[in-house]
C-alpha atoms as a PDB file:
ATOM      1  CA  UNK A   1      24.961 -52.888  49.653  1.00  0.00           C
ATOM      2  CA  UNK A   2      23.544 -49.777  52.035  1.00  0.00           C
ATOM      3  CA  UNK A   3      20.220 -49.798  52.528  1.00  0.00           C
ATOM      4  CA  UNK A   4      18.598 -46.633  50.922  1.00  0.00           C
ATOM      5  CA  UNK A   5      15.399 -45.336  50.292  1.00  0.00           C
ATOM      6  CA  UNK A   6      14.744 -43.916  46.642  1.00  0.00           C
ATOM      7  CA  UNK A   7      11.599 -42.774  45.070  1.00  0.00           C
ATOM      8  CA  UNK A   8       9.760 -45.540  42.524  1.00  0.00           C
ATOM      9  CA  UNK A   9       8.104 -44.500  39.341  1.00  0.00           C
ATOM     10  CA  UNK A  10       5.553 -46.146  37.880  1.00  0.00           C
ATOM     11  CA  UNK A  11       6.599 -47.921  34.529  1.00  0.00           C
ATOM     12  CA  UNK A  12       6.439 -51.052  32.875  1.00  0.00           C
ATOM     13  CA  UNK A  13      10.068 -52.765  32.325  1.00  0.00           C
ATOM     14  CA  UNK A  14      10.604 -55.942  30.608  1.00  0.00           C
ATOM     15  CA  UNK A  15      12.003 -58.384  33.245  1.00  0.00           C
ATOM     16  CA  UNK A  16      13.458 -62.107  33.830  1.00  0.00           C
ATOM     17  CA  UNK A  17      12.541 -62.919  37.368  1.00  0.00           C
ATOM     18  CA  UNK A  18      13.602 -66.140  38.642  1.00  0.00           C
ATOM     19  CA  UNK A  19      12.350 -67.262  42.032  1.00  0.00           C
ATOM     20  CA  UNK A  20      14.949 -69.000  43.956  1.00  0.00           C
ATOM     21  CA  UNK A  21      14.795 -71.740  46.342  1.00  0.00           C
ATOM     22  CA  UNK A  22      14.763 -71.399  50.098  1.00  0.00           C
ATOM     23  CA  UNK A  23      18.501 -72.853  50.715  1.00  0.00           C
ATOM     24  CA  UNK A  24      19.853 -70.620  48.239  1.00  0.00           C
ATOM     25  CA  UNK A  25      22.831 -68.631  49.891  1.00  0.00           C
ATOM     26  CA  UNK A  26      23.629 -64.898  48.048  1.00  0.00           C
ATOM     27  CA  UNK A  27      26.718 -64.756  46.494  1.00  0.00           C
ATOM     28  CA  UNK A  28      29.466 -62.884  48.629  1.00  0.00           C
ATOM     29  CA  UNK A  29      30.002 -59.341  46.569  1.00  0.00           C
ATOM     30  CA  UNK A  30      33.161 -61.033  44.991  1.00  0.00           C
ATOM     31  CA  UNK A  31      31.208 -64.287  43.355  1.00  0.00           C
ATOM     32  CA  UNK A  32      28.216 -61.784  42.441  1.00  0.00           C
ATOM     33  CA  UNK A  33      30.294 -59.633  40.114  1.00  0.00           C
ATOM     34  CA  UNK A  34      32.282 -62.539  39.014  1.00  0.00           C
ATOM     35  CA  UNK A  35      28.655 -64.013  38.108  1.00  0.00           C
ATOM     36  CA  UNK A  36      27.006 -61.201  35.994  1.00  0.00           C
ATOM     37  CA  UNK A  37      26.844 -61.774  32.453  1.00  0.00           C
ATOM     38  CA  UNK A  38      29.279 -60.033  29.991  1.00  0.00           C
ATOM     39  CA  UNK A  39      26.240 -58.601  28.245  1.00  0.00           C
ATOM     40  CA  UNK A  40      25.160 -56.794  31.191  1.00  0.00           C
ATOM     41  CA  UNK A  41      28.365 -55.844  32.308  1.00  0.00           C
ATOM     42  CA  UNK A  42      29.215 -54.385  28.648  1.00  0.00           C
ATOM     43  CA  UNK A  43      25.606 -52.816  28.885  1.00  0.00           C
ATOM     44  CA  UNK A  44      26.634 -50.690  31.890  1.00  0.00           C
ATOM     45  CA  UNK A  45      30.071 -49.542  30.452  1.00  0.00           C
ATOM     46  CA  UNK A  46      28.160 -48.606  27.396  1.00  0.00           C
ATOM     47  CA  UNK A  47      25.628 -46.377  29.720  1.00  0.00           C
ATOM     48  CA  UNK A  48      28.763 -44.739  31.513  1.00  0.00           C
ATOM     49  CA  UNK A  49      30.531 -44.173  28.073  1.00  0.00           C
ATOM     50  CA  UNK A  50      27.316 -42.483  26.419  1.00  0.00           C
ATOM     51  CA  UNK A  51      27.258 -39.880  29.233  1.00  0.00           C
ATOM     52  CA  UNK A  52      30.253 -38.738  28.693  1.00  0.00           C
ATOM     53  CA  UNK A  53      29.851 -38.817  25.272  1.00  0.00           C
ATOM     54  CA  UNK A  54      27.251 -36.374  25.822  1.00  0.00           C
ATOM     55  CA  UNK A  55      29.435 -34.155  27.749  1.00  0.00           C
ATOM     56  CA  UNK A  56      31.786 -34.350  24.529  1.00  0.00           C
ATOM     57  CA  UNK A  57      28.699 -33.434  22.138  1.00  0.00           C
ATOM     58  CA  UNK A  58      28.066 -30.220  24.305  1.00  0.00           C
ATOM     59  CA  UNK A  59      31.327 -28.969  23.938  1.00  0.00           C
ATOM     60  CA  UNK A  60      31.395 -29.801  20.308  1.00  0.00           C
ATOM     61  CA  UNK A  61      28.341 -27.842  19.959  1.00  0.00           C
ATOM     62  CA  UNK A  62      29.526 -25.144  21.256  1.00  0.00           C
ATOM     63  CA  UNK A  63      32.417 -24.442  18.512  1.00  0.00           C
ATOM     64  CA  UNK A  64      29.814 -25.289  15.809  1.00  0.00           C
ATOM     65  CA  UNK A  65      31.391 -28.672  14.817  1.00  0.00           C
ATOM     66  CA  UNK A  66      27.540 -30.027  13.714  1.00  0.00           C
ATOM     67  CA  UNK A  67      29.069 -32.300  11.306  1.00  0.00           C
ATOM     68  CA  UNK A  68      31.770 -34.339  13.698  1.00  0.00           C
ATOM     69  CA  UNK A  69      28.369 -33.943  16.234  1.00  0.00           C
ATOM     70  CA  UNK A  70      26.125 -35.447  13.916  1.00  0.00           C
ATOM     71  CA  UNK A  71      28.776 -38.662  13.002  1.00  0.00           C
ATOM     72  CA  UNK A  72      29.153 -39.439  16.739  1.00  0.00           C
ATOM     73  CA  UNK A  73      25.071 -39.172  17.339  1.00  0.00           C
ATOM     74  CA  UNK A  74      25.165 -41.630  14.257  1.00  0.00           C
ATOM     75  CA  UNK A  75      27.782 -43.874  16.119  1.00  0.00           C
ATOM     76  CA  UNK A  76      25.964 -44.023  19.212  1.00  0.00           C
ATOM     77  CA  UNK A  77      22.907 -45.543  17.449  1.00  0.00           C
ATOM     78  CA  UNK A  78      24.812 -48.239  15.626  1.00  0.00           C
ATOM     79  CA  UNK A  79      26.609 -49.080  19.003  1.00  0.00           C
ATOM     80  CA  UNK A  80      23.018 -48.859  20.914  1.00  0.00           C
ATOM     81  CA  UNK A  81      21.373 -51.308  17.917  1.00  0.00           C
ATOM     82  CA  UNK A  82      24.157 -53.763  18.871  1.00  0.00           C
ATOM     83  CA  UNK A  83      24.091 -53.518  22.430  1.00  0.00           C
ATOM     84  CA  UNK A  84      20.089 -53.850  22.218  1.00  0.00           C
ATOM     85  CA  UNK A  85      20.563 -57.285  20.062  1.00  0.00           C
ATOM     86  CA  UNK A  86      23.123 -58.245  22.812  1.00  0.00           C
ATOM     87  CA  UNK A  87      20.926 -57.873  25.501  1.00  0.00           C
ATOM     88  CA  UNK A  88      17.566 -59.440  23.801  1.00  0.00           C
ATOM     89  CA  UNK A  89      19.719 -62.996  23.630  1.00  0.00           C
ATOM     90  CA  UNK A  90      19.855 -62.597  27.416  1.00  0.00           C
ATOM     91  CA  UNK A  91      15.890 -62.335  28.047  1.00  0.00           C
ATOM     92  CA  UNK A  92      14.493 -65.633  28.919  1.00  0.00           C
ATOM     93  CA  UNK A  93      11.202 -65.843  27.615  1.00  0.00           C
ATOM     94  CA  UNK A  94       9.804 -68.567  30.353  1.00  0.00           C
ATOM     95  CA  UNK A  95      10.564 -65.903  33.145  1.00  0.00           C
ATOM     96  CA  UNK A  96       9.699 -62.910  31.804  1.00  0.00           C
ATOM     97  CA  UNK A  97       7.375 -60.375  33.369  1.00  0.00           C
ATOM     98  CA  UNK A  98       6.823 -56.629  33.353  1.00  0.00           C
ATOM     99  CA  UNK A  99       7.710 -54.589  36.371  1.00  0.00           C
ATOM    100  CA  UNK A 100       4.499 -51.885  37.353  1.00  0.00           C
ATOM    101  CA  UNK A 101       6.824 -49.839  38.916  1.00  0.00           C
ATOM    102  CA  UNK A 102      10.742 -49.817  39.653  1.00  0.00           C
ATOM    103  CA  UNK A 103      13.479 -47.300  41.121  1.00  0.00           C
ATOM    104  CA  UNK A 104      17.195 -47.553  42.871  1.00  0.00           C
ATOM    105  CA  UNK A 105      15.906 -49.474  45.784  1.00  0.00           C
ATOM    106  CA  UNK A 106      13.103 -51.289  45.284  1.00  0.00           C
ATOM    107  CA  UNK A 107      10.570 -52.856  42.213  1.00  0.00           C
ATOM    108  CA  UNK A 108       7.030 -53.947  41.877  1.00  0.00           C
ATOM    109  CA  UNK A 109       6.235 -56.537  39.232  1.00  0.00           C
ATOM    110  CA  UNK A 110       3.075 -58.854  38.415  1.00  0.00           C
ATOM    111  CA  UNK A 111       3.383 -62.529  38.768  1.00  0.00           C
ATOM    112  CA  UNK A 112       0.631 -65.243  37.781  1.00  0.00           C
ATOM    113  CA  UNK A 113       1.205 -67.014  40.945  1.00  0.00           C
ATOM    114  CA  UNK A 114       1.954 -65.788  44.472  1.00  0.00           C
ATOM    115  CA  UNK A 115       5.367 -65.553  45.875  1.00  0.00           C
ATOM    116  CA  UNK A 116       6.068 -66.381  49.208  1.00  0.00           C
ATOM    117  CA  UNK A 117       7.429 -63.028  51.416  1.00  0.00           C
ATOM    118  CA  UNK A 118      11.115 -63.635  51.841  1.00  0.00           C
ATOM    119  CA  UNK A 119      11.770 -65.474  48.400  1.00  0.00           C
ATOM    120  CA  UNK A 120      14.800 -64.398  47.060  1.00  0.00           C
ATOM    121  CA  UNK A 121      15.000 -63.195  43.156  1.00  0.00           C
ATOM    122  CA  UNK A 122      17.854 -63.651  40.275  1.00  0.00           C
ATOM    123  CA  UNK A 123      16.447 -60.451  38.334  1.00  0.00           C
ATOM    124  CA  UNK A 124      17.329 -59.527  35.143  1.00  0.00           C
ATOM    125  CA  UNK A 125      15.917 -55.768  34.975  1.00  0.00           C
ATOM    126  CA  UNK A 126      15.767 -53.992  30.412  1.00  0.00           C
ATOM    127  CA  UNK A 127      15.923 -50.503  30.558  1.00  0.00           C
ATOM    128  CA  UNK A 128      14.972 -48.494  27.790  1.00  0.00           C
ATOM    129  CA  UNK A 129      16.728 -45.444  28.895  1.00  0.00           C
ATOM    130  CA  UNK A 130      19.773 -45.662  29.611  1.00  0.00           C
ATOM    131  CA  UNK A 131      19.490 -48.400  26.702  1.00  0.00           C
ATOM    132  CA  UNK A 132      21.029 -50.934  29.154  1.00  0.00           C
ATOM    133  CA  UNK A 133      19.947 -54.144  31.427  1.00  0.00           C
ATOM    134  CA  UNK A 134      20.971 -55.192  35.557  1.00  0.00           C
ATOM    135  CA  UNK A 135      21.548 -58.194  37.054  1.00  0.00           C
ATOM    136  CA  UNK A 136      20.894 -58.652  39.974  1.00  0.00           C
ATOM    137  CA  UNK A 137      19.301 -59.925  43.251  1.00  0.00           C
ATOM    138  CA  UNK A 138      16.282 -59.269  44.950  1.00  0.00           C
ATOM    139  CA  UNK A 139      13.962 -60.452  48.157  1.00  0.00           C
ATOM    140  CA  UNK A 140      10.372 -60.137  48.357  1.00  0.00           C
ATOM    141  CA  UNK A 141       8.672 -57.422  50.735  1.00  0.00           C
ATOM    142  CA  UNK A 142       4.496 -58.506  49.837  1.00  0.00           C
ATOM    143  CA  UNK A 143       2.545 -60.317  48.211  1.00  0.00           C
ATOM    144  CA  UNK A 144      -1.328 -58.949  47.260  1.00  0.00           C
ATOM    145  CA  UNK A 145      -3.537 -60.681  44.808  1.00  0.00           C
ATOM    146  CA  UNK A 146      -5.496 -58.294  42.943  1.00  0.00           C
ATOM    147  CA  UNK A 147      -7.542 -59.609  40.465  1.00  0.00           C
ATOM    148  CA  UNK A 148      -6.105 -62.398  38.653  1.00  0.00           C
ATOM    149  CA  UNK A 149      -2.542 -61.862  39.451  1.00  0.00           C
ATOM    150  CA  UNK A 150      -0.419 -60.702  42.151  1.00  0.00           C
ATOM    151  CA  UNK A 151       1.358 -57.670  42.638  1.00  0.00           C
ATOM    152  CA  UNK A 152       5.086 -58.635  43.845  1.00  0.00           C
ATOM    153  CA  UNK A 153       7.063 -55.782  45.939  1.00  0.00           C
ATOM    154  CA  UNK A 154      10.593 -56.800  45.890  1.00  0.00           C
ATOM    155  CA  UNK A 155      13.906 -54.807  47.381  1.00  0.00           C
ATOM    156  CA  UNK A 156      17.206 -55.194  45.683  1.00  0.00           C
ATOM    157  CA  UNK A 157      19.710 -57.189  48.228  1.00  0.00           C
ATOM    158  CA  UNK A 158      22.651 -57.369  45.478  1.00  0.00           C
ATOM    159  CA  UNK A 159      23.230 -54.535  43.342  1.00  0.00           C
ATOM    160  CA  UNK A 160      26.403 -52.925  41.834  1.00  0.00           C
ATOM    161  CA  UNK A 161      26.536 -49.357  42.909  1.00  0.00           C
ATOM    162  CA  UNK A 162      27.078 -48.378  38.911  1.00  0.00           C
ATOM    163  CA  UNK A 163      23.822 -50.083  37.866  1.00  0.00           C
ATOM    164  CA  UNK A 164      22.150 -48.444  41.374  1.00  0.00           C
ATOM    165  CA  UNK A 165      22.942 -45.233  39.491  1.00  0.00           C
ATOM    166  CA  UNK A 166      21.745 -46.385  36.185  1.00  0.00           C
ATOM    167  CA  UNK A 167      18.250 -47.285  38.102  1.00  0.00           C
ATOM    168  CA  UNK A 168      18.381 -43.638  39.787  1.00  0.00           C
ATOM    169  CA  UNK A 169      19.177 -42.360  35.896  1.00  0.00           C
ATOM    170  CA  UNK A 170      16.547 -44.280  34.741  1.00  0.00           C
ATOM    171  CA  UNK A 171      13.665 -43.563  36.599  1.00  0.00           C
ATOM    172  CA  UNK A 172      14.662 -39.680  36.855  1.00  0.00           C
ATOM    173  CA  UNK A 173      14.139 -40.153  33.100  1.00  0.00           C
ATOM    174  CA  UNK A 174      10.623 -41.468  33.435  1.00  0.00           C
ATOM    175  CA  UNK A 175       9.456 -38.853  35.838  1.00  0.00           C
ATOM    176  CA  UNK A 176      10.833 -35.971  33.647  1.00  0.00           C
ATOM    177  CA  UNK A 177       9.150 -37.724  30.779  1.00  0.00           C
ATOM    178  CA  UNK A 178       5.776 -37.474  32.897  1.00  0.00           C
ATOM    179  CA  UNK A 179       5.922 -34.266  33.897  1.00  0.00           C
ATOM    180  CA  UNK A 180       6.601 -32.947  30.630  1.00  0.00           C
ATOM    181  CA  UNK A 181       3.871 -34.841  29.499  1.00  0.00           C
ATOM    182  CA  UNK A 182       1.440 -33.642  32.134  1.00  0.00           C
ATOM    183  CA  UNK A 183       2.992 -29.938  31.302  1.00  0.00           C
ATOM    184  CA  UNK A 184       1.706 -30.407  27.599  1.00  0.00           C
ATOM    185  CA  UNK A 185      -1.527 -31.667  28.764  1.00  0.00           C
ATOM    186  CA  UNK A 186      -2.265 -28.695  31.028  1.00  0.00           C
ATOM    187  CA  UNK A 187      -1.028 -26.414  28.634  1.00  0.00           C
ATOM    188  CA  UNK A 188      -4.169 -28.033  25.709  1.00  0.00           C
ATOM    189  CA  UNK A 189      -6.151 -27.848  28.351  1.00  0.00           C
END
């Protein structure tokens, strides 16, 4: 994976995060895609399918075909209520947590105890949009207690480059979501 920088948005995610012990090697990039669950590997074909779906909407819209629009919209939902259930067998509830922020490079999550800097992660990241989920693994960057729990900074160090993009989609999503929020706001205001 190339190390890149990406900007982080600050959002909760339902998470599995599974600390891992110090002699654990990383899978080579073969063994790591040979690894990932089906769920999450039909959860990203799903996410690649919808967009073009979209693209196919667009141009359906354009020669007034609302009806043929309106049965794929309906489609999409049943297939996005399945792949949902799918994914909610695959959420462990002993290592669940909720990220504070997240983005294509990096995450920040809150743990009950500390984790040492270093650590390696198995991660199991739930987006809401795209509906889909990553696996993948991480390493820890800090540490900080604040409070009663810590604040865990963690960089992705095995990531497909399809579910990189679905982060990048993802949190582009959030921050458009905030701005138009903030747009409303100032506009009441």
């Amino acid at each position: 994976m190339i190390e890149q920088e990406f900007f982080t948005v600050v959002h909760s995610l339902t998470s599995n995060i599974e600390p891992l012990d110090e002699s654990f090697l990383l899978p080579d990039d073969e063994d790591f895609i040979a690894e990932i669950p089906v769920p999450f590997v039909v959860a990203s074909e799903f996410s690649q399918l919808e967009q073009l779906a979209d693209t196919a909407k667009q141009e359906l819209k354009s020669r007034d075909l609302k009806s043929l629009v309106n049965l794929l919209d309906s489609q999409n939902r049943k297939l996005n209520l399945l792949l949902n259930f799918m994914l909610s067998q695959q959420n462990e509830p002993s290592l669940c947590h909720q990220t504070v922020s997240f983005g294509a490079s990096q995450f920040t999550y809150t743990s009950d105890t500390p984790v040492a800097t270093g650590t390696r992660l198995r991660v199991k990241l739930f987006l809401d949009y795209p509906p889909s989920a990553i696996y993948c693994y991480a390493e820890v960057e800090s540490c900080q207690q604040e409070g009663s729990y810590y604040s865990v900074k963690a960089r992705y160090v095995r990531l497909r480059d399809s579910d990189q993009d679905l982060l990048i989609k993802a949190a582009l999503y959030q921050q458009q979501k905030l701005l138009r929020q903030r747009s409303v706001e100032r506009d009441n205001d």
